[in-house]
N, C-alpha and C. Protein backbone atom coordinates (compact mmCIF):
# COMPACT_ATOMS: atom_id res chain seq x y z
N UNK A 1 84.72 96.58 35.45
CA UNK A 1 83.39 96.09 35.80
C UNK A 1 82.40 97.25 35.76
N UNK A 2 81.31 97.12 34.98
CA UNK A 2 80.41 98.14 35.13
C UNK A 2 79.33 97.59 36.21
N UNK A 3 78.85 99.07 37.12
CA UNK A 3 77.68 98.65 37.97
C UNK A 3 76.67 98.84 37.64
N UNK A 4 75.51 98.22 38.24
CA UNK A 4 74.29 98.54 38.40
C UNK A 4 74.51 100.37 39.48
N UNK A 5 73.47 101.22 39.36
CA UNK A 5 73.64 102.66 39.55
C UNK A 5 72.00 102.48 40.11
N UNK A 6 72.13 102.53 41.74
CA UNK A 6 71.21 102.23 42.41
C UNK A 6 70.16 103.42 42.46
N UNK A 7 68.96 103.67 42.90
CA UNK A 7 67.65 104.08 42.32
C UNK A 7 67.32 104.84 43.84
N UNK A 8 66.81 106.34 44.07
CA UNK A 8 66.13 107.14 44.76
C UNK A 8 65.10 105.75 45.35
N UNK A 9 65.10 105.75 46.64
CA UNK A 9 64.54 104.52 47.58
C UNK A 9 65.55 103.17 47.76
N UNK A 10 66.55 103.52 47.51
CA UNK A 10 67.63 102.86 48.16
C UNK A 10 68.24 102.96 49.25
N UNK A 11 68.10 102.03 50.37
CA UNK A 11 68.34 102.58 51.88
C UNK A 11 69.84 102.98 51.92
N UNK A 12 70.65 101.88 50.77
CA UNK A 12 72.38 102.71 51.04
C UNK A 12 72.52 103.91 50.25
N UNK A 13 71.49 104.73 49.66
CA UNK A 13 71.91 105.90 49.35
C UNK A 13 71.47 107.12 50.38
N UNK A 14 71.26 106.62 51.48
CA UNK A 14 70.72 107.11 52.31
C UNK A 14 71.78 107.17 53.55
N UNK A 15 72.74 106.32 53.75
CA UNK A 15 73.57 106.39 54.62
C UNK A 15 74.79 107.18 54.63
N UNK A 16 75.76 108.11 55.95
CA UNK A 16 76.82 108.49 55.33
C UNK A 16 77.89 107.61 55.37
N UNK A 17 78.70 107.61 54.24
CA UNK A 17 79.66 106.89 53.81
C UNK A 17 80.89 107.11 54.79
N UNK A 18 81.60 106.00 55.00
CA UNK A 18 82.50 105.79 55.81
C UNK A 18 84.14 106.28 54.74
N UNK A 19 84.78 107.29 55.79
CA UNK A 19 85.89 107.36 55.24
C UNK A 19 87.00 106.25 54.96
N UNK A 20 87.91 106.36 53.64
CA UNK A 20 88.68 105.21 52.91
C UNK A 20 90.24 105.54 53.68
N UNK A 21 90.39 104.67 54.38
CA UNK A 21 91.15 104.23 55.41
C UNK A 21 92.52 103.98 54.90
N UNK A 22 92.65 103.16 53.46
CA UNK A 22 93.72 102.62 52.69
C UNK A 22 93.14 102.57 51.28
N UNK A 23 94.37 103.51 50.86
CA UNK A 23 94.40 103.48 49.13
C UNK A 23 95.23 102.70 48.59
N UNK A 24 94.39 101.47 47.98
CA UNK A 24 95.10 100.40 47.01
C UNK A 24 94.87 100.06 45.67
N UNK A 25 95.71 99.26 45.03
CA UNK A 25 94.95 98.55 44.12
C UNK A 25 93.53 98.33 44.19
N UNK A 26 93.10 98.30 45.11
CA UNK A 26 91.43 97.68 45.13
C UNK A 26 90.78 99.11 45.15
N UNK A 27 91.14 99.99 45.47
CA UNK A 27 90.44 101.17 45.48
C UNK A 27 90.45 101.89 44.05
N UNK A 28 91.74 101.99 43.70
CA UNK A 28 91.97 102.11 42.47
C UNK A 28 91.37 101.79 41.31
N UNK A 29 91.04 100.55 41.31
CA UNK A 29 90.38 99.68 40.05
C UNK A 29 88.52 100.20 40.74
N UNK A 30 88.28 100.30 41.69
CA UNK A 30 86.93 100.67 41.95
C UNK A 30 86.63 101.98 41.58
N UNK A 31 87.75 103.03 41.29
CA UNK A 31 87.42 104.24 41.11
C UNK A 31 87.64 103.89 39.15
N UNK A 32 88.23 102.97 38.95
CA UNK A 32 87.98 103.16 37.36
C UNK A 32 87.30 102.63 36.98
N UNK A 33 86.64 101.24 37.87
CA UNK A 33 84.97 101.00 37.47
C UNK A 33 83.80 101.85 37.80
N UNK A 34 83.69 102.93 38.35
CA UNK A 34 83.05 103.92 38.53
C UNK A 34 83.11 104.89 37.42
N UNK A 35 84.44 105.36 37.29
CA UNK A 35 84.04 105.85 36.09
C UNK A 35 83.51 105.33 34.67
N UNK A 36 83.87 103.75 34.21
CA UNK A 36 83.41 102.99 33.51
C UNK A 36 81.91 103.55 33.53
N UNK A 37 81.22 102.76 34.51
CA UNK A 37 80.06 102.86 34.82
C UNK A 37 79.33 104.33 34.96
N UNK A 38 80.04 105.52 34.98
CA UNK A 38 79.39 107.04 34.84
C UNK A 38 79.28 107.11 32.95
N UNK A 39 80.56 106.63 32.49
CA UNK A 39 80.15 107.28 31.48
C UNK A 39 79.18 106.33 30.69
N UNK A 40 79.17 104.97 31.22
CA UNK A 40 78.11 104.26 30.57
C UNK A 40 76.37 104.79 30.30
N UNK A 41 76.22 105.27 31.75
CA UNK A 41 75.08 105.98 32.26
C UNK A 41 74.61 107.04 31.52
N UNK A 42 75.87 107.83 31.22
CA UNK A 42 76.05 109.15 30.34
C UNK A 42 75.95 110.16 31.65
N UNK A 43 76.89 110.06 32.78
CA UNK A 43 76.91 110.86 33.71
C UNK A 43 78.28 111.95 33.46
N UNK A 44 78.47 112.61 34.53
CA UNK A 44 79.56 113.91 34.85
C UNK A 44 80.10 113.15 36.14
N UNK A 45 79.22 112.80 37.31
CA UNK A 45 79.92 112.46 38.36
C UNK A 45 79.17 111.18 38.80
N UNK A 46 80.22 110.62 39.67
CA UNK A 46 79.52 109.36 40.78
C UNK A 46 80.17 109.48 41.55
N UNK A 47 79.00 108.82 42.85
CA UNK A 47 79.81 109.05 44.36
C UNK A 47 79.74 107.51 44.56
N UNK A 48 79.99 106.87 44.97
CA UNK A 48 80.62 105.06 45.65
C UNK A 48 79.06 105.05 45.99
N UNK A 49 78.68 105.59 47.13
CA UNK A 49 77.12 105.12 47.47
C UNK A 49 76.21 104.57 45.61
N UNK A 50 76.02 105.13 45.15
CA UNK A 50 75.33 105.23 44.15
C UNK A 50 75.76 103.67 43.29
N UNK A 51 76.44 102.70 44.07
CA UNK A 51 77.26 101.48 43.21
C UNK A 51 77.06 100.13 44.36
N UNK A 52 76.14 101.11 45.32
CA UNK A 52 76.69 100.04 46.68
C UNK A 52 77.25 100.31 47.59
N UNK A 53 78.43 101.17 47.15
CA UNK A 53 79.72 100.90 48.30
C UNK A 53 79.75 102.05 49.22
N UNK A 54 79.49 101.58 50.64
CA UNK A 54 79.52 102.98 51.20
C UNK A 54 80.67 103.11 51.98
N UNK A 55 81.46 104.19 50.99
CA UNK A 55 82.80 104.91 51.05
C UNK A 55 82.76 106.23 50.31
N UNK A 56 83.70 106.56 51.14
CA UNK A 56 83.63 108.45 50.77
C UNK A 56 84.77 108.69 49.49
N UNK A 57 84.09 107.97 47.71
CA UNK A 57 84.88 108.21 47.19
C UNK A 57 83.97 108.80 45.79
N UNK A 58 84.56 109.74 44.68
CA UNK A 58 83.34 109.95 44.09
C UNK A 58 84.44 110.30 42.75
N UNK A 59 83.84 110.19 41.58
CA UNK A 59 84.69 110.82 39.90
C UNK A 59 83.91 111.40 39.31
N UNK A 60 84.05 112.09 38.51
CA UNK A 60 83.62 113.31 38.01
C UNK A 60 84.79 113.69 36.70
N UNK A 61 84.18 114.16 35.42
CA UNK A 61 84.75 114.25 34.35
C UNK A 61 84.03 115.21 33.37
N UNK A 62 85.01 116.24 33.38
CA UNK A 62 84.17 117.39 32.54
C UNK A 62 84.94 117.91 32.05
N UNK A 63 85.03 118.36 30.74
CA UNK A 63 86.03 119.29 29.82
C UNK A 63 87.12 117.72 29.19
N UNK A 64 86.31 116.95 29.26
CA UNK A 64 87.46 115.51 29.30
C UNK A 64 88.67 116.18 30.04
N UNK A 65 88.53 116.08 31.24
CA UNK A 65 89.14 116.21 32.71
C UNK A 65 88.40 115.38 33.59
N UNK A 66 89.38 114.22 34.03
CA UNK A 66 88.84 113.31 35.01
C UNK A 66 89.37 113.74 36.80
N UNK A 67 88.57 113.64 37.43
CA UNK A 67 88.92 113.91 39.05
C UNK A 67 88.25 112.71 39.68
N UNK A 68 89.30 112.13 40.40
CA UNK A 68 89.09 111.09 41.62
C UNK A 68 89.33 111.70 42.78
N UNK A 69 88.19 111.91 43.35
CA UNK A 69 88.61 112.52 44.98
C UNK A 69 87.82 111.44 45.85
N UNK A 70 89.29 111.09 46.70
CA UNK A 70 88.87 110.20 47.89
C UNK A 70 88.54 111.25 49.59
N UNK A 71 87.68 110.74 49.85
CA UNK A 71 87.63 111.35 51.45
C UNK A 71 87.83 112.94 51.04
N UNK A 72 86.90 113.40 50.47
CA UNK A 72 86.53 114.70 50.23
C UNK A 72 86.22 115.76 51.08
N UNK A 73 86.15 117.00 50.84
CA UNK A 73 85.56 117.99 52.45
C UNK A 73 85.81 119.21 51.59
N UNK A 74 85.11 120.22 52.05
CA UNK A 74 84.65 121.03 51.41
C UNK A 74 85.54 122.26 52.31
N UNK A 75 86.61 122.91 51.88
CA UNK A 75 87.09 123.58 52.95
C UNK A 75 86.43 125.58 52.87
N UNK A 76 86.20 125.95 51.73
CA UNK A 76 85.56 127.10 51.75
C UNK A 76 84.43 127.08 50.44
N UNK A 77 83.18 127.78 50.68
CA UNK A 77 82.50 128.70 50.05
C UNK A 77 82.22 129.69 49.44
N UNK A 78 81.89 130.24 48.17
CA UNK A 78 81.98 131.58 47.99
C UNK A 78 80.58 131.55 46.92
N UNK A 79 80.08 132.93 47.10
CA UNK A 79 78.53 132.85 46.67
C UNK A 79 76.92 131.77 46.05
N UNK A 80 76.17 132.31 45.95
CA UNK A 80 75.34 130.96 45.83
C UNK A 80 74.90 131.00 44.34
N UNK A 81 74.20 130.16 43.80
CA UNK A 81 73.59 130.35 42.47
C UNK A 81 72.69 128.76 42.59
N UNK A 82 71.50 129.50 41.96
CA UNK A 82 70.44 128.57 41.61
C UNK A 82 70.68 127.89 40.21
N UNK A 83 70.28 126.37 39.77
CA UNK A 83 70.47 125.79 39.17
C UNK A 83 70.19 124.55 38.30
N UNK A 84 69.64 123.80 37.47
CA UNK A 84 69.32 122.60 37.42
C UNK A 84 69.61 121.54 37.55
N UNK A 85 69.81 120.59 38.28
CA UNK A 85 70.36 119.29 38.15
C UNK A 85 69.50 118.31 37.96
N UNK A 86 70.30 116.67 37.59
CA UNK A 86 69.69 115.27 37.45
C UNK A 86 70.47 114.71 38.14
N UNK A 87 70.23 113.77 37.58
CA UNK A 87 71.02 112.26 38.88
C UNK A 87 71.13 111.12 38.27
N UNK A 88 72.29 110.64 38.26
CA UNK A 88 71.77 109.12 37.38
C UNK A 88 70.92 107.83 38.81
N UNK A 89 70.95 108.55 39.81
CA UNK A 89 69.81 107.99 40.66
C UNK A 89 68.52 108.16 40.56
N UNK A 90 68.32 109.41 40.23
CA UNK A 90 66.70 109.62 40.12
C UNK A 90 66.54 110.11 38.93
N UNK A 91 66.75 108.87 37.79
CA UNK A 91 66.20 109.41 36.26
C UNK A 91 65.42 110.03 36.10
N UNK A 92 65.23 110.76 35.07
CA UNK A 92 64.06 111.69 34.44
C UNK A 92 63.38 112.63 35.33
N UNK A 93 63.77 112.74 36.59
CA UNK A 93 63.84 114.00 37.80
C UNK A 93 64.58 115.21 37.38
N UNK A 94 64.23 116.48 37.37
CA UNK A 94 65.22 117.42 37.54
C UNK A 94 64.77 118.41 38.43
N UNK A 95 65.98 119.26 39.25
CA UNK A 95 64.91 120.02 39.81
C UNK A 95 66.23 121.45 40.18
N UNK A 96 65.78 122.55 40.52
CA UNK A 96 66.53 123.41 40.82
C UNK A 96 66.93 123.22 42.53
N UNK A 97 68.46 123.94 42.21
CA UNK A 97 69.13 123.59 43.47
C UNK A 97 69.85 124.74 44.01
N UNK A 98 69.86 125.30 45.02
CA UNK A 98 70.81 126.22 45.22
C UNK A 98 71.79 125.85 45.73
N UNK A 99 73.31 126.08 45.45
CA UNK A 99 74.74 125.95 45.76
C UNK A 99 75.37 126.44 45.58
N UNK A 100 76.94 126.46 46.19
CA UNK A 100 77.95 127.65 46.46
C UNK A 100 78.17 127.73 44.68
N UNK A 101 78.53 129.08 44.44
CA UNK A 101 79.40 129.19 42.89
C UNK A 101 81.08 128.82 43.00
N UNK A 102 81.67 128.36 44.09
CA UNK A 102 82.96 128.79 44.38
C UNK A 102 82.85 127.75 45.10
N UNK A 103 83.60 126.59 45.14
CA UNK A 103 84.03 125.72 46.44
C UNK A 103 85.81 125.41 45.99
N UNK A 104 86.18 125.51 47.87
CA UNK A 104 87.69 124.90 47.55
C UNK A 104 87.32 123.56 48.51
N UNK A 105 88.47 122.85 47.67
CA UNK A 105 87.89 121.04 48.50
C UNK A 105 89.18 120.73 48.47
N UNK A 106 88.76 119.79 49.71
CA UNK A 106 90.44 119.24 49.61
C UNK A 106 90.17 117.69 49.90
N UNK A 107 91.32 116.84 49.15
CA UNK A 107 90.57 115.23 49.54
C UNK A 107 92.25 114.55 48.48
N UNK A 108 92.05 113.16 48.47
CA UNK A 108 93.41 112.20 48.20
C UNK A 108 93.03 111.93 47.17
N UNK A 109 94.21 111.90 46.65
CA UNK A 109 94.07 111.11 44.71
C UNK A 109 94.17 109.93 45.01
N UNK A 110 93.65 109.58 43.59
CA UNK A 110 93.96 107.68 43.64
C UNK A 110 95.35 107.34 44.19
N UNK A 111 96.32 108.14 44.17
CA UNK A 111 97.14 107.07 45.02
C UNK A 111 97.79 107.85 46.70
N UNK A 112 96.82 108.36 46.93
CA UNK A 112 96.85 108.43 48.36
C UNK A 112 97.33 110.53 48.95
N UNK A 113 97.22 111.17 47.63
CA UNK A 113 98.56 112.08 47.81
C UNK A 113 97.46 113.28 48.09
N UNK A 114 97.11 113.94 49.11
CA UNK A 114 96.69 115.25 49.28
C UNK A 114 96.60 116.57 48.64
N UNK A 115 95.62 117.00 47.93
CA UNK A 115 95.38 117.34 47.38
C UNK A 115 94.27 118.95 47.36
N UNK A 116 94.72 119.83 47.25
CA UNK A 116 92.85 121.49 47.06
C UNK A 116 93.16 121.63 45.62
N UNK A 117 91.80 121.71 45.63
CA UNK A 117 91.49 122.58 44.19
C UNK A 117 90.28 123.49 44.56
N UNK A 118 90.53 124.46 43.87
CA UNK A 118 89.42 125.59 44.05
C UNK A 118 89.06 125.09 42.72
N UNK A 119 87.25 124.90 42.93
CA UNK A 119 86.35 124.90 41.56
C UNK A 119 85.41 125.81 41.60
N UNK A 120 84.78 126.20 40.18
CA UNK A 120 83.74 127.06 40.16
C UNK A 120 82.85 126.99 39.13
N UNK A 121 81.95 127.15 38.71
CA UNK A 121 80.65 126.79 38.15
C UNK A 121 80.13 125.37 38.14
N UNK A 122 80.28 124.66 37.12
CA UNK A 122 79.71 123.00 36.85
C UNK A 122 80.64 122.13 37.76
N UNK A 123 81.98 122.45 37.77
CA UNK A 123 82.56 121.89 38.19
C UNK A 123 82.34 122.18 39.96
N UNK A 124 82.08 122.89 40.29
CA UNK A 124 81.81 123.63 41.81
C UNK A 124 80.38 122.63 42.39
N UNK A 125 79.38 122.99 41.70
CA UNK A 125 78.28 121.89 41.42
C UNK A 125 78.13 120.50 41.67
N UNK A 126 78.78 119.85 40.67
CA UNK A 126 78.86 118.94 40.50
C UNK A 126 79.97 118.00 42.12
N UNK A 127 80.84 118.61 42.25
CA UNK A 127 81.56 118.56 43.59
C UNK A 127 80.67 118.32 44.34
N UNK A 128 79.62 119.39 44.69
CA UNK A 128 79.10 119.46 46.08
C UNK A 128 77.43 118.29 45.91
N UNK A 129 77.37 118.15 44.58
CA UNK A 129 75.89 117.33 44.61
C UNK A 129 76.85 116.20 44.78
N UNK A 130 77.87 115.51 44.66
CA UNK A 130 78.64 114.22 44.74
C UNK A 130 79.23 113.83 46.20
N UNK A 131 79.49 115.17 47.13
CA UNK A 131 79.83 114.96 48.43
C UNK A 131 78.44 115.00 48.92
N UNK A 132 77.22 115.31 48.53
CA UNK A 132 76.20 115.03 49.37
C UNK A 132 76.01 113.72 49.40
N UNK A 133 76.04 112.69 48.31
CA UNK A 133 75.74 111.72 47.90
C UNK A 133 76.50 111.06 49.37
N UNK A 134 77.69 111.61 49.37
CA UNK A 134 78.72 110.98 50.33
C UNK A 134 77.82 110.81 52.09
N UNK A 135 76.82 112.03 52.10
CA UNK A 135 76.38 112.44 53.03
C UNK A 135 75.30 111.55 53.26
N UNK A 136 74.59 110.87 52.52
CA UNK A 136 73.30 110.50 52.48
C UNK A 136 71.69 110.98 51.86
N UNK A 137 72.56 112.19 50.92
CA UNK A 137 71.48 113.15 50.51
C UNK A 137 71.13 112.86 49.25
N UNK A 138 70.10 113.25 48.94
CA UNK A 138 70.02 113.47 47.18
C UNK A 138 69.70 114.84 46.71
N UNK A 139 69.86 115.64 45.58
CA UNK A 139 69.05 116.39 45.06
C UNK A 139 68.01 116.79 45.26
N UNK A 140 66.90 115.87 45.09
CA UNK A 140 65.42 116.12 45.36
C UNK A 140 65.29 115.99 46.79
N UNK A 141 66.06 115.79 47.68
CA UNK A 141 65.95 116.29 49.28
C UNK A 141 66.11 118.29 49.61
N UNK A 142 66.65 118.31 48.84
CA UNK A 142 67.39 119.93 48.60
C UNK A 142 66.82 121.14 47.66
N UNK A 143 65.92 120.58 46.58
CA UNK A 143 65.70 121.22 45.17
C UNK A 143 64.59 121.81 46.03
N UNK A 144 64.67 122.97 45.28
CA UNK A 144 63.37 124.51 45.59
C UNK A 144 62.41 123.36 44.42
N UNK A 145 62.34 123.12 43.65
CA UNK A 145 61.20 122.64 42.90
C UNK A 145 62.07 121.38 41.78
N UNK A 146 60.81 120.20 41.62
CA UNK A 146 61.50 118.93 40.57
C UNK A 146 60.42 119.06 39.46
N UNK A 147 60.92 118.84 38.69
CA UNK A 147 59.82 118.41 37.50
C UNK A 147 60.76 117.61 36.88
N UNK A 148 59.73 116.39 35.62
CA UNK A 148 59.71 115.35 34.80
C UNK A 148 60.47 115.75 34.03
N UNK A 149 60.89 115.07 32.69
CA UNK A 149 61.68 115.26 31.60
C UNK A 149 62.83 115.92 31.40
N UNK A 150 63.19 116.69 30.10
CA UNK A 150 64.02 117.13 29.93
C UNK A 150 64.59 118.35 30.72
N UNK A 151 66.06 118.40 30.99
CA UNK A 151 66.25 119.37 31.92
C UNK A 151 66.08 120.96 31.16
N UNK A 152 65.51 121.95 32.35
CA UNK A 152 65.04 122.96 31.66
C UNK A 152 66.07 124.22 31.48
């Protein structure tokens, strides 16, 4: 099933998402209609808020490397770097962001099994703009500066 990919002034992208209690079939098939629906968009990541669903689950796919992390958390930091991002929430927005270069995260695969990975650059990024999502945040809550069009 592909979703509709809800829009900056959406009150559920605004809420924090409730942790996923039980990993099933139903969670499962929601994390592969999510990704359906990212790459439809022409995204890297989605967090569940961004579909409706407020649950702490988000995918992300880069290097054609797919990651499903359920109930995510950010367990260390390591330096910062400024940056550009978009959103498939707030089209044609971009704006610079500062975030860790280095995050280790730890969170459940699709089928329930515990899981760290240390990431770093896009992938480090992209992590932490997708657990905000989880948070209730967006980008343009955070960005030193947004501008229109193409990202710079």
């Amino acid at each position: 099933m592909i979703y509709e990919v809800l829009r900056a002034g959406n009150p559920v992208l605004k809420q924090v998402s409730e942790p996923v209690e039980k990993i099933d079939r139903r969670i499962r098939r929601l994390l592969d209609d999510m990704h359906a629906t990212m790459l439809l968009y022409n995204g890297i990541g989605l967090a569940a808020p961004q579909i409706g669903k407020n649950i702490r689950a988000i995918v992300i796919e880069l290097d054609e490397k797919r990651y499903d992390l359920i109930n995510p958390k950010i367990l260390k930091r390591e330096g910062k770097s400024v940056d550009t991002e978009g959103c498939l929430s707030v089209p044609d927005l971009f704006g610079e962001v500062e975030r860790s270069e280095k995050v280790e995260v730890e969170f459940l695969d699709r089928y329930g099994k515990k899981k760290k990975i240390w990431t770093e650059g896009l992938l480090a990024r992209c992590v932490q703009h997708e657990i905000d999502h989880l948070d209730g945040q967006l980008f343009i809550d955070i960005a030193q500066s947004v501008h229109r069009g193409e990202e710079k």
